[in-house]
Protein backbone atom coordinates (compact mmCIF):
# COMPACT_ATOMS: atom_id res chain seq x y z
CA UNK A 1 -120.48 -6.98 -80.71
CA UNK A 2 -122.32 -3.89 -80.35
CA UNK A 3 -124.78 -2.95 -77.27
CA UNK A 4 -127.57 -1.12 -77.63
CA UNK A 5 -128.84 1.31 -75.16
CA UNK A 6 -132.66 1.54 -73.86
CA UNK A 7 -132.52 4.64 -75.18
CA UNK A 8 -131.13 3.79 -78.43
CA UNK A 9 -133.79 1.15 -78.44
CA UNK A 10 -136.23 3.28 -78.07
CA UNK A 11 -135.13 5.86 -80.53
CA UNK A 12 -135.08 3.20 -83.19
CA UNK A 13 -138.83 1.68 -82.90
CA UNK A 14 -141.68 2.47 -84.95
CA UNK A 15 -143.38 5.71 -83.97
CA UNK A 16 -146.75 3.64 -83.13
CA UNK A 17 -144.61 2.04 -80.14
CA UNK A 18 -142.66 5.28 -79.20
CA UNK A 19 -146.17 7.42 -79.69
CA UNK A 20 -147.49 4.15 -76.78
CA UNK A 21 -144.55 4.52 -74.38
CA UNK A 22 -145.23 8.58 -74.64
CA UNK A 23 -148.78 8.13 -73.96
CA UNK A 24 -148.02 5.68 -71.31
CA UNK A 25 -145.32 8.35 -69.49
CA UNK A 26 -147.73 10.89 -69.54
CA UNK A 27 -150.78 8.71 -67.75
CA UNK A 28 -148.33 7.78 -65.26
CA UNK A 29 -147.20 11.81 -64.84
CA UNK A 30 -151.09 12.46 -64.88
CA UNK A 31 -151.86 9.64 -62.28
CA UNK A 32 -149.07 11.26 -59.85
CA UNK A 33 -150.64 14.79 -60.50
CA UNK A 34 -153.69 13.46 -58.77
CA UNK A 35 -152.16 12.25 -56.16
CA UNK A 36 -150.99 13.00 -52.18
CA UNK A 37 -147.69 12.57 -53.16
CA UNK A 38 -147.92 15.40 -56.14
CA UNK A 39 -150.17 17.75 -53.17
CA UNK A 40 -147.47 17.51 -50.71
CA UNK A 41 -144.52 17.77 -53.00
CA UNK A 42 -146.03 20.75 -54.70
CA UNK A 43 -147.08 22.55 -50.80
CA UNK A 44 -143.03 21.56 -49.98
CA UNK A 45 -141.83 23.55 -53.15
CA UNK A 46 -144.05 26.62 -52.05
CA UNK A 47 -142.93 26.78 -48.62
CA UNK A 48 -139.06 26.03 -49.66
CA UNK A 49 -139.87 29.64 -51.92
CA UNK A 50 -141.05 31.61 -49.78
CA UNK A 51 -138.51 29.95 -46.65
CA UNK A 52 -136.03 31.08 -49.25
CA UNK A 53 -136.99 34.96 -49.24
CA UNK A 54 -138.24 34.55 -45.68
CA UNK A 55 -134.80 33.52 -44.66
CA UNK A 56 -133.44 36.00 -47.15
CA UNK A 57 -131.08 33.48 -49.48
CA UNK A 58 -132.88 34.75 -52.49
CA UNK A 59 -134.85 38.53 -52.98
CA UNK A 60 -138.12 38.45 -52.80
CA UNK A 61 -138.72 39.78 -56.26
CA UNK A 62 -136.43 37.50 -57.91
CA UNK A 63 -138.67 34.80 -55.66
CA UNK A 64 -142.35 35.87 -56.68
CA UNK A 65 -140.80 36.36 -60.43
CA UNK A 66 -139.27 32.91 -60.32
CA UNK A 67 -142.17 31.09 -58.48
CA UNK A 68 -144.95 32.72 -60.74
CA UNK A 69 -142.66 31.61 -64.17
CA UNK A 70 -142.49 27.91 -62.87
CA UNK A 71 -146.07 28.18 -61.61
CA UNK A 72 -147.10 29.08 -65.55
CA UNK A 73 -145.46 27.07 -66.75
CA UNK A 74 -146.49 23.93 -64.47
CA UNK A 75 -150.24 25.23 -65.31
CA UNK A 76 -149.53 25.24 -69.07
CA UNK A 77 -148.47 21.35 -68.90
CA UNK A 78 -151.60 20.76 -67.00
CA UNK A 79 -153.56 22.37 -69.07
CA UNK A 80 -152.01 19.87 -71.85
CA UNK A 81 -152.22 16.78 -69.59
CA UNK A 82 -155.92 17.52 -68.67
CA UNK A 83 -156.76 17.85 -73.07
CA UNK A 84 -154.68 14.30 -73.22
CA UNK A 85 -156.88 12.61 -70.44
CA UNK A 86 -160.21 14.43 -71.98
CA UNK A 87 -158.91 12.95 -75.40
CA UNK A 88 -158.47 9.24 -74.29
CA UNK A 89 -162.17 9.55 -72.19
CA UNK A 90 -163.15 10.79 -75.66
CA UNK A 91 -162.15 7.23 -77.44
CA UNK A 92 -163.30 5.54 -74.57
CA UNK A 93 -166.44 6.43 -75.01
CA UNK A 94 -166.87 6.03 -78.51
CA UNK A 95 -166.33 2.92 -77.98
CA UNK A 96 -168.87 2.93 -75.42
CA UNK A 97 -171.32 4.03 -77.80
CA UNK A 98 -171.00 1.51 -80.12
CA UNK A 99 -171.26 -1.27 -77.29
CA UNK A 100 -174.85 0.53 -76.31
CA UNK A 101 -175.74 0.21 -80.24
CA UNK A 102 -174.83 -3.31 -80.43
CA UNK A 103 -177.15 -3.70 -77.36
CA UNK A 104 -179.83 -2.23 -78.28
CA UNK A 105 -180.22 -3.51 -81.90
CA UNK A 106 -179.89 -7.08 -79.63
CA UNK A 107 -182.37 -5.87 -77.74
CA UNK A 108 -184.92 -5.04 -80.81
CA UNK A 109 -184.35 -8.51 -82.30
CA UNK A 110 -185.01 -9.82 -79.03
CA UNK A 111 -188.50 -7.67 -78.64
CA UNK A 112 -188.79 -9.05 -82.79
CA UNK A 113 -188.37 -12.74 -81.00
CA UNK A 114 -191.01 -12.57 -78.08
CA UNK A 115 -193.45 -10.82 -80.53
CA UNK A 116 -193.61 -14.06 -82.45
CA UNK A 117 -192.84 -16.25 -78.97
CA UNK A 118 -196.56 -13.99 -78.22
CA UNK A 119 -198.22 -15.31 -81.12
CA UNK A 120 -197.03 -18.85 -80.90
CA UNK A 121 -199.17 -18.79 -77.57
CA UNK A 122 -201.81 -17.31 -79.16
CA UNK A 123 -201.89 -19.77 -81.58
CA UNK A 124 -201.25 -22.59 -79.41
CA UNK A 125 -204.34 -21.46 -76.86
CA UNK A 126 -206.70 -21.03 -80.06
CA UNK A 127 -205.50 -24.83 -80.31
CA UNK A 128 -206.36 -25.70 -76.85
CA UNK A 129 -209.55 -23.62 -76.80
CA UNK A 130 -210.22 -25.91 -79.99
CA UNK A 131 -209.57 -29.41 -78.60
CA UNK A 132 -211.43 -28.57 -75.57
CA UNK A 133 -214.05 -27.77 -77.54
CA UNK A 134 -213.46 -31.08 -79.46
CA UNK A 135 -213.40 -33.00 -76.06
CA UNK A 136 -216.41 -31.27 -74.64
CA UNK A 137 -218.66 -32.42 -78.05
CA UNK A 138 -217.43 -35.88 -77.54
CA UNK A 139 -218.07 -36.23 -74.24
CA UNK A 140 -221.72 -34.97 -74.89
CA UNK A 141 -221.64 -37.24 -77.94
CA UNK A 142 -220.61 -40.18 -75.87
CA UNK A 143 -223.20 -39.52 -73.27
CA UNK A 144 -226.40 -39.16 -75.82
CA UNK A 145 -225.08 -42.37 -76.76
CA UNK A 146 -225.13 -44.12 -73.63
CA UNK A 147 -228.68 -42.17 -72.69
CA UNK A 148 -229.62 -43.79 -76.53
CA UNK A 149 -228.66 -46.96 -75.17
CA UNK A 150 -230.31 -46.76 -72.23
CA UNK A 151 -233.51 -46.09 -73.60
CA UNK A 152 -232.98 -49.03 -76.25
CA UNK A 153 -232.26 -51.03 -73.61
CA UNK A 154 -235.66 -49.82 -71.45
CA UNK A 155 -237.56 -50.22 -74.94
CA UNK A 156 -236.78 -53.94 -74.83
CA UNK A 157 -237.15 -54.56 -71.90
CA UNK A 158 -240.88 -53.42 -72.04
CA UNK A 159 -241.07 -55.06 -75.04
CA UNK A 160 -240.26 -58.35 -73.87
CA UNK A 161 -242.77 -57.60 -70.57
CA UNK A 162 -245.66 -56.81 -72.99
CA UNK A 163 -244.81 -59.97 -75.02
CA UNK A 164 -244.81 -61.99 -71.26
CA UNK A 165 -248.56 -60.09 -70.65
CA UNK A 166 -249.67 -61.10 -74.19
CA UNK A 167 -248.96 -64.69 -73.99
């Protein structure tokens, strides 16, 4: 039975999963960049240099021509790391965008919905403003009645005293 190496493992999956595990080496290497750790490793390396020519180990000219080389270098992959990170903000915010779109077209049919909510009440206080109207007439209907009543009632009753005075 053969084994298979990470590595080999690696080497033989699709090129979405090894163009993944890239991007995901690199945010880690980017992530470290920004870090303490990265600061003081990098002001270590410095002073190591120039300890190096201080002490006189290496010349100083080989030093300053070695130190600015790595230095360029170390700037170009930042450079590159800094375009990656820009990149991925890039598709993050696309998607962004679209989220705000989504919202706001929710938001218009929402503004659609309390437009006609609005004239629902509108409606429904013409209604009120009708049936209170309705109410008040047949209140005043009911009381001419009872006042019509009334008066009936005072009408016989005078009619009956003239009929006691005739007889």
């Amino acid at each position: 039975m053969q084994t298979i190496s990470p590595t080999e493992k690696g080497l033989r999956a699709s090129p979405e999963v090894r163009v993944h595990v890239l991007a995901a080496g690199i945010q880690k290497v980017i992530r470290w960049i920004g870090s303490p750790a990265s600061l003081l490793t990098h002001t270590l390396i410095f002073v190591g240099f120039f300890a190096a020519a201080t002490l006189r180990w290496v010349d100083w000219g080989t030093m300053l021509t070695i130190l600015t080389n790595v230095v360029s270098l170390e700037a170009i992959y930042l450079a590159i790391f800094i375009q990656f990170s820009v990149n991925q903000q890039s598709v993050s915010l696309r998607g962004v965008e679209e989220d705000v779109e989504s919202i706001q077209e929710n938001v218009e049919e929402l503004g659609e919905h309390v437009e006609g909510l609005k004239e629902d009440v509108e409606d429904i206080q013409e209604d009120i403003g009708e049936i209170s109207e309705d109410a008040t007439e047949e209140a005043r209907k009911k009381k001419q009645a009872e006042m019509l009543e009334s008066l009936t009632n005072d009408v016989k009753a005078m009619l009956k005293h003239l009929e006691t005075l005739k007889e």
